[in-house]
PDB file of N, CA and C in Angstrom:
ATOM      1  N   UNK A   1      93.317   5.302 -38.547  1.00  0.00           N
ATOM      2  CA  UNK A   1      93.727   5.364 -37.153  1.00  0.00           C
ATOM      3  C   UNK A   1      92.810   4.501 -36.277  1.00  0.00           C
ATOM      4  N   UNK A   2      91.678   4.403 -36.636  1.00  0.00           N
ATOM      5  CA  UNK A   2      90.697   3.645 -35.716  1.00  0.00           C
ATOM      6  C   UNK A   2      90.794   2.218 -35.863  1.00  0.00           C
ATOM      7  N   UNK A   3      90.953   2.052 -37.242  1.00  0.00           N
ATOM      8  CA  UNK A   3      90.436   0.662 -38.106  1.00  0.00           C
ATOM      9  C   UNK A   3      92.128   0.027 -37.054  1.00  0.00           C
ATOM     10  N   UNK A   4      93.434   0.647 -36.735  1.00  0.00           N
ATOM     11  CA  UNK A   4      94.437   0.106 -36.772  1.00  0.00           C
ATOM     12  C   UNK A   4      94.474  -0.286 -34.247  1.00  0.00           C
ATOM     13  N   UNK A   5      93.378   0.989 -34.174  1.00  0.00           N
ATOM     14  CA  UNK A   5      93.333   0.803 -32.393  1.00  0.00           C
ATOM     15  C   UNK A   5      92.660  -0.369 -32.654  1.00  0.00           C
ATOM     16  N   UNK A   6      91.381  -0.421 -33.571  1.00  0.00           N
ATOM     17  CA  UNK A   6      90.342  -1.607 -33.332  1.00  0.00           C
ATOM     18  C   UNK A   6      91.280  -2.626 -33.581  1.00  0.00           C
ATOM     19  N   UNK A   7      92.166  -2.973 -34.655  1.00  0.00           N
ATOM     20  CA  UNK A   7      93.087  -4.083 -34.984  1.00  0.00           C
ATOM     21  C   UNK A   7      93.801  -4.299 -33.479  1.00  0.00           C
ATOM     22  N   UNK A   8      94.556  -3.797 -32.976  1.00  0.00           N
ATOM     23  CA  UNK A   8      95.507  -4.084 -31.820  1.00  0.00           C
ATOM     24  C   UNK A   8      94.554  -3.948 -30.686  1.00  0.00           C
ATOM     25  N   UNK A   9      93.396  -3.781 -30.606  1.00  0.00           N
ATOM     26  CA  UNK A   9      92.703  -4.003 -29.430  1.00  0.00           C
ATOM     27  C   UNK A   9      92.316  -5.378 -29.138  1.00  0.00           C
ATOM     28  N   UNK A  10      91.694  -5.747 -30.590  1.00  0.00           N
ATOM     29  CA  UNK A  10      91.087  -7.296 -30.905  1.00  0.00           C
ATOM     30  C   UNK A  10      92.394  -8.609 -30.691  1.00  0.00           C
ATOM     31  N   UNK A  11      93.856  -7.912 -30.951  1.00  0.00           N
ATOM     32  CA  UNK A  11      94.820  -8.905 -31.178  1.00  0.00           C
ATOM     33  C   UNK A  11      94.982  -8.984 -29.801  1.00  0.00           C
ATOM     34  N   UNK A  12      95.097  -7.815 -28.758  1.00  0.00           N
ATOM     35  CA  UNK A  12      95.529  -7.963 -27.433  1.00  0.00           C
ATOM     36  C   UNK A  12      94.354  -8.909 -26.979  1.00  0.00           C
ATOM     37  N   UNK A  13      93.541  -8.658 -26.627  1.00  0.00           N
ATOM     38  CA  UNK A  13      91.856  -9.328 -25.822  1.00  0.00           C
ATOM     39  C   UNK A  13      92.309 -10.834 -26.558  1.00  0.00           C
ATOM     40  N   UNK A  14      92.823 -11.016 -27.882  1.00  0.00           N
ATOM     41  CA  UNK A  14      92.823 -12.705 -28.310  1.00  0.00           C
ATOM     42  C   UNK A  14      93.795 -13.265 -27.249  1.00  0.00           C
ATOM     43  N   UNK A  15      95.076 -12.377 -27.293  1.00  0.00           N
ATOM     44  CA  UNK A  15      96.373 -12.973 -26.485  1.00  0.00           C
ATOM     45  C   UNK A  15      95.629 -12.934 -24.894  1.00  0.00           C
ATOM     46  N   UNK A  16      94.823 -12.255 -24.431  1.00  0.00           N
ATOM     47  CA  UNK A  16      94.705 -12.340 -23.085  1.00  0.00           C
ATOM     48  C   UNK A  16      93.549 -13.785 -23.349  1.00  0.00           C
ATOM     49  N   UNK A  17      92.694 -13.623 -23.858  1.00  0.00           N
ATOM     50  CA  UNK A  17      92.220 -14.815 -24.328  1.00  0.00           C
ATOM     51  C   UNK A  17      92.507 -16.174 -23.964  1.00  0.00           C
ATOM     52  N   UNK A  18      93.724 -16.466 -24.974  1.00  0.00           N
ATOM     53  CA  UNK A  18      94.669 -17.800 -24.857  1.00  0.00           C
ATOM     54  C   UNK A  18      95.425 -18.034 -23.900  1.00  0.00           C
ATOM     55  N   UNK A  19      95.643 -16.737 -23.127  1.00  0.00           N
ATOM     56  CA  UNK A  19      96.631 -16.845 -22.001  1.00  0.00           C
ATOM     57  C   UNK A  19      95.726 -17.417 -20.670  1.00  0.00           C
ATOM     58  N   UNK A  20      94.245 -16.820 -20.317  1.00  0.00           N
ATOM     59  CA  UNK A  20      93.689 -16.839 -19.762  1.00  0.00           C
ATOM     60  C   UNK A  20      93.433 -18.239 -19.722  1.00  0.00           C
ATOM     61  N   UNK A  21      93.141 -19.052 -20.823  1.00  0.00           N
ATOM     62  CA  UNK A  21      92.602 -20.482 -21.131  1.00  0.00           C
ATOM     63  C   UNK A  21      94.081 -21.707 -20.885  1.00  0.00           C
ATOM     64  N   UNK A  22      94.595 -20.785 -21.182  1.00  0.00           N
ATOM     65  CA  UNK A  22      96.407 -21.429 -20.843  1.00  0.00           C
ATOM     66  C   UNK A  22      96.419 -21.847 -19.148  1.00  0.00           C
ATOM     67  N   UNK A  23      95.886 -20.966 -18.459  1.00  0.00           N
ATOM     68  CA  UNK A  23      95.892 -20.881 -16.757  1.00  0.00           C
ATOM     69  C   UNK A  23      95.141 -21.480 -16.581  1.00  0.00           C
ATOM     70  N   UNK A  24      93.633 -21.973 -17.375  1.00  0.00           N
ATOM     71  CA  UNK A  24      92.756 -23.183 -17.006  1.00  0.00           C
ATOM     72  C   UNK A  24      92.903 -24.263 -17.168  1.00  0.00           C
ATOM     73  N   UNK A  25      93.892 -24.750 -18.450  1.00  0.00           N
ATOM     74  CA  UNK A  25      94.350 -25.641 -18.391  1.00  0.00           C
ATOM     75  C   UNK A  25      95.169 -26.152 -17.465  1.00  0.00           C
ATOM     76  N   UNK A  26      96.148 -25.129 -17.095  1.00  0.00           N
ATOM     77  CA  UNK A  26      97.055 -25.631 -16.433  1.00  0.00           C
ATOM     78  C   UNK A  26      96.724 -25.757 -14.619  1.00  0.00           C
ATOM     79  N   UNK A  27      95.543 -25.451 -14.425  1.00  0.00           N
ATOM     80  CA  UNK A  27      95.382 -25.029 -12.941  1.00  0.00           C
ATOM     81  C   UNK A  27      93.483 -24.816 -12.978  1.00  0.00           C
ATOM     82  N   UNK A  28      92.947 -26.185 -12.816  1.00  0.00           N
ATOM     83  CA  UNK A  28      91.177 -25.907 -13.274  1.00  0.00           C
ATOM     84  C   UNK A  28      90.631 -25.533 -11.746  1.00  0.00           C
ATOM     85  N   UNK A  29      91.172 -26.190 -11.046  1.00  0.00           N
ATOM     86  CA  UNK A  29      90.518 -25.478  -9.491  1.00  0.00           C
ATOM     87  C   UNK A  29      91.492 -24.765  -9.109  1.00  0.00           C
ATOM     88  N   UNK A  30      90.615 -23.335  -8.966  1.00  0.00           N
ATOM     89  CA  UNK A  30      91.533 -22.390  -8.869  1.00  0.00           C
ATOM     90  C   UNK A  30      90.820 -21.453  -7.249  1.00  0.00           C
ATOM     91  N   UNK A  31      91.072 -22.643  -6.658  1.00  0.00           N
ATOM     92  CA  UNK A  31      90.702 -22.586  -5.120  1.00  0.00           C
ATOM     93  C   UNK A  31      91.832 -22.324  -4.300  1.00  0.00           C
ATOM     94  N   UNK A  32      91.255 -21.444  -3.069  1.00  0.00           N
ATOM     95  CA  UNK A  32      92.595 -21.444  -2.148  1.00  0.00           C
ATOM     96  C   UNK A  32      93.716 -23.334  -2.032  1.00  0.00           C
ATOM     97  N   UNK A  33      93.019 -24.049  -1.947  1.00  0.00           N
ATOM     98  CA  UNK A  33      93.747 -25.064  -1.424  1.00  0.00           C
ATOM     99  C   UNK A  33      94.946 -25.361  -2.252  1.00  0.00           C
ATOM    100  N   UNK A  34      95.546 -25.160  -3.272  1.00  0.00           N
ATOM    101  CA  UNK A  34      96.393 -24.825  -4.408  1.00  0.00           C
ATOM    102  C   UNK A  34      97.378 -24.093  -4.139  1.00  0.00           C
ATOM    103  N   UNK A  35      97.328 -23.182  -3.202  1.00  0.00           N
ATOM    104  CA  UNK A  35      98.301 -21.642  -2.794  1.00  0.00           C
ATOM    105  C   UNK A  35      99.222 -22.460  -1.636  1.00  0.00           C
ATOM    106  N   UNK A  36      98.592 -23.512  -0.776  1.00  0.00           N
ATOM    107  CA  UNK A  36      99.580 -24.251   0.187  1.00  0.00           C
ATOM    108  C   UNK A  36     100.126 -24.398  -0.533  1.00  0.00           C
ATOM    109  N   UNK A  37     100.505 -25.960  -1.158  1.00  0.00           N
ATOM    110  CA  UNK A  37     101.469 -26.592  -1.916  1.00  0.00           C
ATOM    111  C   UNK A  37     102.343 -25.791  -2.684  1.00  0.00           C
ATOM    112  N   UNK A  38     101.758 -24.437  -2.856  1.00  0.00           N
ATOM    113  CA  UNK A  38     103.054 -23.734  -3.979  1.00  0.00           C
ATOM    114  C   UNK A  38     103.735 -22.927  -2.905  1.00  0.00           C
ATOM    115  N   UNK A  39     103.241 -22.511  -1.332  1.00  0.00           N
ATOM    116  CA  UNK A  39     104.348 -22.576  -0.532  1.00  0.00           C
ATOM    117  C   UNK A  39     105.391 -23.184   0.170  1.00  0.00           C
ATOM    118  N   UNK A  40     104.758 -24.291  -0.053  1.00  0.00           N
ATOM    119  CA  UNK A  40     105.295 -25.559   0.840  1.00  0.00           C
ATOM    120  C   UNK A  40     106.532 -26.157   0.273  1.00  0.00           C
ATOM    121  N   UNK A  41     106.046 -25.741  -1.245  1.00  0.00           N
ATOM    122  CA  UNK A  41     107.381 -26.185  -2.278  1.00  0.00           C
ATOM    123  C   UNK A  41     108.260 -25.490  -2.218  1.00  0.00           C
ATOM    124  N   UNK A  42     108.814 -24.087  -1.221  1.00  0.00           N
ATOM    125  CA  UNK A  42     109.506 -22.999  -1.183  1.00  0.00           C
ATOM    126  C   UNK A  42     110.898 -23.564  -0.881  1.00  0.00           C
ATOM    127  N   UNK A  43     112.107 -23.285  -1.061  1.00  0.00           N
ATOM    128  CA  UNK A  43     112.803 -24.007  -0.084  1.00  0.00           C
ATOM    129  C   UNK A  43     113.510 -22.589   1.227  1.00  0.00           C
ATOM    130  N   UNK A  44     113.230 -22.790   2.138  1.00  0.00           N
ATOM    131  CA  UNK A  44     113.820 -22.076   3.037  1.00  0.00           C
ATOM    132  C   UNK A  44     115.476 -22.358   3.695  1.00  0.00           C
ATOM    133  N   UNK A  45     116.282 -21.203   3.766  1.00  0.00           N
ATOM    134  CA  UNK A  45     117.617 -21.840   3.791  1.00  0.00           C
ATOM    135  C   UNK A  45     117.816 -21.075   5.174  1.00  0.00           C
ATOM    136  N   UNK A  46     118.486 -21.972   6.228  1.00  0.00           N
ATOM    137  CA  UNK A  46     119.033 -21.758   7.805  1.00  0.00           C
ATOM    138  C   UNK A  46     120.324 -20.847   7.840  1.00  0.00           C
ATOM    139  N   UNK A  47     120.682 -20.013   8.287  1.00  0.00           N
ATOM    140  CA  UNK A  47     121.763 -19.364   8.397  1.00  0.00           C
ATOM    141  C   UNK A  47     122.516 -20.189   9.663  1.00  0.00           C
ATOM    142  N   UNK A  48     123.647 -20.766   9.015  1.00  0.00           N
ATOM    143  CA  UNK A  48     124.654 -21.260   9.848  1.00  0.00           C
ATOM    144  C   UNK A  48     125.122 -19.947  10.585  1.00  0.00           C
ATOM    145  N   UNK A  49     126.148 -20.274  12.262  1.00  0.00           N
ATOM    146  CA  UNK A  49     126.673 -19.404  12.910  1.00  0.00           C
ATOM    147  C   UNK A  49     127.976 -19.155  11.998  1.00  0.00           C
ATOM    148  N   UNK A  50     128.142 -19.718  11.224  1.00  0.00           N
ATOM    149  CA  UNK A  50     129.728 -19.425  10.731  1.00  0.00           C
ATOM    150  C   UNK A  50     129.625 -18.296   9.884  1.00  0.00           C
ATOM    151  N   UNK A  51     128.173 -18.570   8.902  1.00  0.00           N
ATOM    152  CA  UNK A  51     127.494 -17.622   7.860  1.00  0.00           C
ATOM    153  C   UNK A  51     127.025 -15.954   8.762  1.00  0.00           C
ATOM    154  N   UNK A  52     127.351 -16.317   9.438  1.00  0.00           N
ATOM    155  CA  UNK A  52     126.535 -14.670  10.558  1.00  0.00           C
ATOM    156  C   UNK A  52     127.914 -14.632  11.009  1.00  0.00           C
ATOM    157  N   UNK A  53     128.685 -14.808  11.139  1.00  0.00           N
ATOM    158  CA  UNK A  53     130.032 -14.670  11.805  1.00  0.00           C
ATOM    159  C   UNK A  53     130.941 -14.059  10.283  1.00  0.00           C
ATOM    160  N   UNK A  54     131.125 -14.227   9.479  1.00  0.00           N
ATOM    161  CA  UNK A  54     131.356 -14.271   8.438  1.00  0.00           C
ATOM    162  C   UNK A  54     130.952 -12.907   7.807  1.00  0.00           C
ATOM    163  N   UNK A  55     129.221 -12.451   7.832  1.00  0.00           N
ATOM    164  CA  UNK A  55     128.854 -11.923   7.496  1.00  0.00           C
ATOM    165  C   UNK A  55     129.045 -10.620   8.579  1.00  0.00           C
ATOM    166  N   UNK A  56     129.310 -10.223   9.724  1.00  0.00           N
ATOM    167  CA  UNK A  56     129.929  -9.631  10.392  1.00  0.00           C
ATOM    168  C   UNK A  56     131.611  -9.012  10.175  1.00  0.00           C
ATOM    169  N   UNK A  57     132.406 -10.069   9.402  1.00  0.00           N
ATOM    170  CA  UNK A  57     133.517  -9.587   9.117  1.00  0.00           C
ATOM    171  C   UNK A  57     133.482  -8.943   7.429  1.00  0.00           C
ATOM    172  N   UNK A  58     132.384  -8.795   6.835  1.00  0.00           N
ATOM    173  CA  UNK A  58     132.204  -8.173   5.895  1.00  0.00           C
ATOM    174  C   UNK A  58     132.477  -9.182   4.471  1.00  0.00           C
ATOM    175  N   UNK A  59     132.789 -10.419   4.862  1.00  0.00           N
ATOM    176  CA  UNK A  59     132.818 -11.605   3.648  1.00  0.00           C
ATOM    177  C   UNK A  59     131.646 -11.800   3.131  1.00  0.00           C
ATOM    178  N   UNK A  60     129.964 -11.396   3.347  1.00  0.00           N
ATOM    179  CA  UNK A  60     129.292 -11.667   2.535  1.00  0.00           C
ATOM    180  C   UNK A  60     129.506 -11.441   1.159  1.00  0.00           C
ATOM    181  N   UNK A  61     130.251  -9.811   1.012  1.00  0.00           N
ATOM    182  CA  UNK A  61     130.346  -9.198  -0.028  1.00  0.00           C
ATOM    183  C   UNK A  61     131.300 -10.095  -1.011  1.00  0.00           C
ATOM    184  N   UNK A  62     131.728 -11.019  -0.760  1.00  0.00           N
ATOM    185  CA  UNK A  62     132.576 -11.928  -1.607  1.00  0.00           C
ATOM    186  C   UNK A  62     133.969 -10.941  -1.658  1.00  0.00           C
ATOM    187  N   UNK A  63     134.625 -10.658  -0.881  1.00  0.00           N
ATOM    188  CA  UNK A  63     135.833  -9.955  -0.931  1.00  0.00           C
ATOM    189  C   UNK A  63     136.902 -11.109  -0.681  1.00  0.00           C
ATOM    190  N   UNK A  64     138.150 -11.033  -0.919  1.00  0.00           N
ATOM    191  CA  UNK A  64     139.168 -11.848  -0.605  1.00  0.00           C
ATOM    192  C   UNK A  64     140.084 -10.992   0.285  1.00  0.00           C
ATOM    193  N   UNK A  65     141.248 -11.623   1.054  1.00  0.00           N
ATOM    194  CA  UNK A  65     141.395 -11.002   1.959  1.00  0.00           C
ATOM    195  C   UNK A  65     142.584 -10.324   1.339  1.00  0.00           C
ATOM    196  N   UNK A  66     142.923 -10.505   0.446  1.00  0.00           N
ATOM    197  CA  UNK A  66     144.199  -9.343  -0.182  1.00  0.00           C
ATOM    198  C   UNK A  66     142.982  -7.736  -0.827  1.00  0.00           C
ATOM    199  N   UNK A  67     141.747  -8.166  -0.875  1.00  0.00           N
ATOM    200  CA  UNK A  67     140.931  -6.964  -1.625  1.00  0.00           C
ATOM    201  C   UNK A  67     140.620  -6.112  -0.267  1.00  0.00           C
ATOM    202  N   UNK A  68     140.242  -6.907   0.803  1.00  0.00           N
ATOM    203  CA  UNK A  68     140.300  -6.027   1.939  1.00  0.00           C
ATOM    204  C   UNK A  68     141.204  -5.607   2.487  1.00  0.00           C
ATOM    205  N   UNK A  69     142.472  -5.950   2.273  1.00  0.00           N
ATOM    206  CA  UNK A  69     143.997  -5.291   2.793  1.00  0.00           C
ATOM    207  C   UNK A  69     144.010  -4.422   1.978  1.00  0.00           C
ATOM    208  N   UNK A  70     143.589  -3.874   0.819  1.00  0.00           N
ATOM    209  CA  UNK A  70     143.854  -2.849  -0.023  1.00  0.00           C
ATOM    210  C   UNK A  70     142.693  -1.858  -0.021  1.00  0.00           C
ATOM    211  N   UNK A  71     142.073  -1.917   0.732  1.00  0.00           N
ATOM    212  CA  UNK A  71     140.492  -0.875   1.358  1.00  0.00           C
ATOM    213  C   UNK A  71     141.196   0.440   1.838  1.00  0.00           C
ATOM    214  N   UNK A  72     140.860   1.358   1.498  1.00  0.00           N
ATOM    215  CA  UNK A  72     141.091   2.890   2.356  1.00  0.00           C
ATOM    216  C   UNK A  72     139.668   1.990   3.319  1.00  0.00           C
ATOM    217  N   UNK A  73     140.587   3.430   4.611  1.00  0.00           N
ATOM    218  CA  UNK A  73     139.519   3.463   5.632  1.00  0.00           C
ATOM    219  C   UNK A  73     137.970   3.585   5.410  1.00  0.00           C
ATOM    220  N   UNK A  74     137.922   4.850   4.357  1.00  0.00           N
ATOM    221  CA  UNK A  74     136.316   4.703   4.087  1.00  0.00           C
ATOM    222  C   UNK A  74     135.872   3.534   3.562  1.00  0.00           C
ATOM    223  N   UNK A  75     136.818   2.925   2.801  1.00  0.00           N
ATOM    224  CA  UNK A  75     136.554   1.537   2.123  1.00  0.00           C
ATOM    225  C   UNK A  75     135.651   0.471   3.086  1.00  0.00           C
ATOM    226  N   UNK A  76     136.824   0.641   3.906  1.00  0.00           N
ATOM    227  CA  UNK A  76     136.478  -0.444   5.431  1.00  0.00           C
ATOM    228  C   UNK A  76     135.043   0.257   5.969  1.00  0.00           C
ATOM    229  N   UNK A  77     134.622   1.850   6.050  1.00  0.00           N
ATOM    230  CA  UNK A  77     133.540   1.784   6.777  1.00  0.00           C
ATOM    231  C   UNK A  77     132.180   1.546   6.301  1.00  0.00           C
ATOM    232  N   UNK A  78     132.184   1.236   4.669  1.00  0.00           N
ATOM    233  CA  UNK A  78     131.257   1.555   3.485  1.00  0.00           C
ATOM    234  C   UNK A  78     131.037   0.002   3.480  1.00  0.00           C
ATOM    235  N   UNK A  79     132.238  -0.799   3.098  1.00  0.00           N
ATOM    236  CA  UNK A  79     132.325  -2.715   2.995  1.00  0.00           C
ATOM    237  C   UNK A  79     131.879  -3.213   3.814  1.00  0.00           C
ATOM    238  N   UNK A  80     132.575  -2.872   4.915  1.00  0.00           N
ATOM    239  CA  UNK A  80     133.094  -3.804   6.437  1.00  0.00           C
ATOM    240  C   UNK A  80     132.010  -3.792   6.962  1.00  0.00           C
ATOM    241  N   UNK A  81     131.893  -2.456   6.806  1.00  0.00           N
ATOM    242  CA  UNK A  81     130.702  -1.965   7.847  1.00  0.00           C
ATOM    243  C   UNK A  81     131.313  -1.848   9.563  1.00  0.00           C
ATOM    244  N   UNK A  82     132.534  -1.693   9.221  1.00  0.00           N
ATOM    245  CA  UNK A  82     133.550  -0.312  10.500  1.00  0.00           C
ATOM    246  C   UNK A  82     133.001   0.456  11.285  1.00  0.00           C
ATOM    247  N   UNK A  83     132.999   0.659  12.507  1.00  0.00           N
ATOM    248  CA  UNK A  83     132.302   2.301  12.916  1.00  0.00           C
ATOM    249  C   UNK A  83     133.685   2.961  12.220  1.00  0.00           C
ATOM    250  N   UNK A  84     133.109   4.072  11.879  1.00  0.00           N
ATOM    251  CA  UNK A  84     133.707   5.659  11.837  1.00  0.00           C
ATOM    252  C   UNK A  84     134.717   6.350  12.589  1.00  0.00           C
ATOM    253  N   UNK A  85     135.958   7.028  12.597  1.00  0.00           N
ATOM    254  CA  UNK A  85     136.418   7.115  13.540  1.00  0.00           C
ATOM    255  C   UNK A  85     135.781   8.538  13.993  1.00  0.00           C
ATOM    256  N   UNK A  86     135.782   8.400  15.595  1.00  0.00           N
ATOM    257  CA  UNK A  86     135.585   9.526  16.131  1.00  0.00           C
ATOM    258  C   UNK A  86     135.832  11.128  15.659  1.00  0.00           C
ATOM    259  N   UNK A  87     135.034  11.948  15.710  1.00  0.00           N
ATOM    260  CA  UNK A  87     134.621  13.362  15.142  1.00  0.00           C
ATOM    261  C   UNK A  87     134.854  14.461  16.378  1.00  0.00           C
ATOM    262  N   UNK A  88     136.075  15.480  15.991  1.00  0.00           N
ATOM    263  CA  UNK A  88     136.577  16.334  16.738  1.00  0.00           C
ATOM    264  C   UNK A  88     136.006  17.432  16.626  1.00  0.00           C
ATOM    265  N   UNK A  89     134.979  17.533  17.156  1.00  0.00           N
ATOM    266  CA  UNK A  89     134.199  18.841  16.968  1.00  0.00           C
ATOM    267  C   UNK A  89     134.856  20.458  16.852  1.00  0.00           C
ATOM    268  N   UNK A  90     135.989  20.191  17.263  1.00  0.00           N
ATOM    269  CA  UNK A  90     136.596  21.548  17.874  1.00  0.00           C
ATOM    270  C   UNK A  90     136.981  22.096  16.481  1.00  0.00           C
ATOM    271  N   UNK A  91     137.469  21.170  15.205  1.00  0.00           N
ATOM    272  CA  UNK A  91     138.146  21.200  14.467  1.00  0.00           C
ATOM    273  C   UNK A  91     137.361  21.987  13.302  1.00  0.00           C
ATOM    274  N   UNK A  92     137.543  22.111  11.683  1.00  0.00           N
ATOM    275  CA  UNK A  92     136.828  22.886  10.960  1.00  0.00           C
ATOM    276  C   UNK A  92     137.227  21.655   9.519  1.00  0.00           C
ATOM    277  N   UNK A  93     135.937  21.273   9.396  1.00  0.00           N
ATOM    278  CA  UNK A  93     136.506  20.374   8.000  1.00  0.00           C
ATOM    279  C   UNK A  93     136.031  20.333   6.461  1.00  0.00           C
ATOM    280  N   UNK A  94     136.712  20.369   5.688  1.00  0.00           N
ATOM    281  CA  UNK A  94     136.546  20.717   4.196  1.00  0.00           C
ATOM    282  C   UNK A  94     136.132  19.410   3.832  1.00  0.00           C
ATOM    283  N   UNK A  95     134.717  20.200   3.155  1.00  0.00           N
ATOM    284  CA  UNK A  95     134.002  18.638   2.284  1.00  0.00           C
ATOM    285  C   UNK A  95     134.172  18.929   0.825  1.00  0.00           C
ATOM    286  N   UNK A  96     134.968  18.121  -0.054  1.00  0.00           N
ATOM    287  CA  UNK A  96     134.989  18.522  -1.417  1.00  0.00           C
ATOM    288  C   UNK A  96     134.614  18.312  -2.470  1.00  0.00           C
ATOM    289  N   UNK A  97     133.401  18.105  -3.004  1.00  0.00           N
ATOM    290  CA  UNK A  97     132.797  18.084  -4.604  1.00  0.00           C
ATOM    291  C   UNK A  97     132.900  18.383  -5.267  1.00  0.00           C
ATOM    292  N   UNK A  98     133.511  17.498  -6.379  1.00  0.00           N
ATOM    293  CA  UNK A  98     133.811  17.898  -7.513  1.00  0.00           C
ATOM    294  C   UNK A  98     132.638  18.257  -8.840  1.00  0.00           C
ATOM    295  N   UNK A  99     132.387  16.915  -8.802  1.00  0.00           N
ATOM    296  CA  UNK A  99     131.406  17.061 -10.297  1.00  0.00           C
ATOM    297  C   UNK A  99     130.146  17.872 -10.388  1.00  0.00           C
ATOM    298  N   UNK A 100     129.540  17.752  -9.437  1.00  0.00           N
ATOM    299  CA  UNK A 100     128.097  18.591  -8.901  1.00  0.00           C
ATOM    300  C   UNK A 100     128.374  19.102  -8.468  1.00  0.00           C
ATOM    301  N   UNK A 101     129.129  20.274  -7.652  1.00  0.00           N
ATOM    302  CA  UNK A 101     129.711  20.687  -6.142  1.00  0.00           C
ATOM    303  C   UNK A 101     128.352  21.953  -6.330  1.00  0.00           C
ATOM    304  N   UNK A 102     128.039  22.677  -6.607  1.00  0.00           N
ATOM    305  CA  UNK A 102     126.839  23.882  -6.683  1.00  0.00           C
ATOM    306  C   UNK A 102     125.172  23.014  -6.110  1.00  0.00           C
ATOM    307  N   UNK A 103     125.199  22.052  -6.810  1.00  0.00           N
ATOM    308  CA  UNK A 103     124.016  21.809  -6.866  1.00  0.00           C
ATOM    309  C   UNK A 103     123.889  20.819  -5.156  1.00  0.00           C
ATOM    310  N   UNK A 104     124.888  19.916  -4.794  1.00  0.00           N
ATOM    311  CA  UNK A 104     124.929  18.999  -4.071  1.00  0.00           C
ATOM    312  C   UNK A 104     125.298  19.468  -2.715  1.00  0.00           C
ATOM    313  N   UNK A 105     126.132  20.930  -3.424  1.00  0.00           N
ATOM    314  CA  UNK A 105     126.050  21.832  -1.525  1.00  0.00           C
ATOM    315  C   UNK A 105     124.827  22.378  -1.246  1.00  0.00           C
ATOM    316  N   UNK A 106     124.026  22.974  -1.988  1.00  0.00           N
ATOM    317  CA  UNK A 106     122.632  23.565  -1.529  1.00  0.00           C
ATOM    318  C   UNK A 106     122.194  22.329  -1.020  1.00  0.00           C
ATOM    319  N   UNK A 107     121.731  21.244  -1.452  1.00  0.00           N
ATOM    320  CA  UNK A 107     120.750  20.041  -1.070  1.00  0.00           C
ATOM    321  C   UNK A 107     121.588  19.263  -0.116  1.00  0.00           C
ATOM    322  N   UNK A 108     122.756  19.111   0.470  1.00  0.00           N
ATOM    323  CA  UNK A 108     123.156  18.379   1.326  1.00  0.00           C
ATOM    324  C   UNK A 108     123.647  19.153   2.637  1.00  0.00           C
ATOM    325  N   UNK A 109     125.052  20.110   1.884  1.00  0.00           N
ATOM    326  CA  UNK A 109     125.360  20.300   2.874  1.00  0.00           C
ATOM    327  C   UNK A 109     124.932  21.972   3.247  1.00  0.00           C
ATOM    328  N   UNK A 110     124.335  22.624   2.689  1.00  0.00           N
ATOM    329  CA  UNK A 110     123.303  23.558   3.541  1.00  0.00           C
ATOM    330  C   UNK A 110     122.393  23.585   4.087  1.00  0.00           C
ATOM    331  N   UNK A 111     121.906  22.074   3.975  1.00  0.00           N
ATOM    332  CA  UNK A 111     120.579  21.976   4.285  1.00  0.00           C
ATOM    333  C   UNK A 111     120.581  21.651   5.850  1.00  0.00           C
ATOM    334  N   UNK A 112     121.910  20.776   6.064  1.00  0.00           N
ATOM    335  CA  UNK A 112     122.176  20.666   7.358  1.00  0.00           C
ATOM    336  C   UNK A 112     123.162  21.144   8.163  1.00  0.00           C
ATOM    337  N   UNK A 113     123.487  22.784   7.884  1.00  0.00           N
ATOM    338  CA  UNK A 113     124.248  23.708   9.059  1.00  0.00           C
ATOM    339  C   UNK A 113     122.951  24.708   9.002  1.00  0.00           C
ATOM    340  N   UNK A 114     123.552  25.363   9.929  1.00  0.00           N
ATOM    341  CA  UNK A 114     122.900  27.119  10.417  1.00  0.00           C
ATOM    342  C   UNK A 114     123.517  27.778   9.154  1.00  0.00           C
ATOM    343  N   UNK A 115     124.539  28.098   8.620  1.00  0.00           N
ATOM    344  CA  UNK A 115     124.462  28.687   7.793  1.00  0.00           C
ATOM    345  C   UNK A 115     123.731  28.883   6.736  1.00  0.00           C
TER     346      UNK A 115
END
């Protein structure tokens, strides 16, 4: 058991080793002035108004417009990013869970009534 940690200790420390000597080769001054140029090489991309306009009608998501004609409403408020339609307080409404329904009413929806 020991003879086999000492084996894979010695093999790791070699690989950090070569790896370590790998980064000197490849990079011997390893001075701040080095860290510009590897930002500078970044490429930064401009958001056109068409791309923010676009992204407002919910086309970032790569939808086509027959996939968004076929959206339920929640579809539209989850995709689109829709407001919600207005909430009739007066009213009494059934939330229904299926697969979890025990576990996901204690943690959700008891957690936020008076009851």
């Amino acid at each position: 058991m020991v003879k086999q940690f000492r084996k894979w200790f010695a093999v790791i420390i070699f690989l950090f080793v070569i790896m370590f000597c790998i980064l000197l080769i490849k990079n011997p001054t390893a001075d701040s002035k080095n860290y510009s140029t590897i930002i500078n090489k970044e490429q930064y991309i401009a958001m056109k108004a068409s791309d923010y306009e676009s992204n407002l009608n919910g086309k970032w998501r790569g939808f086509s417009n027959e996939q968004i004609n076929k959206l339920s409403k929640l579809g539209e408020i989850l995709y689109l990013d829709r407001n919600p339609p207005e909430v009739d307080p007066s009213k009494n409404y059934t939330i229904l869970i299926w697969k979890h329904g025990p576990a996901l009413e204690r943690r959700h929806i008891k957690h936020y009534t008076e009851e």
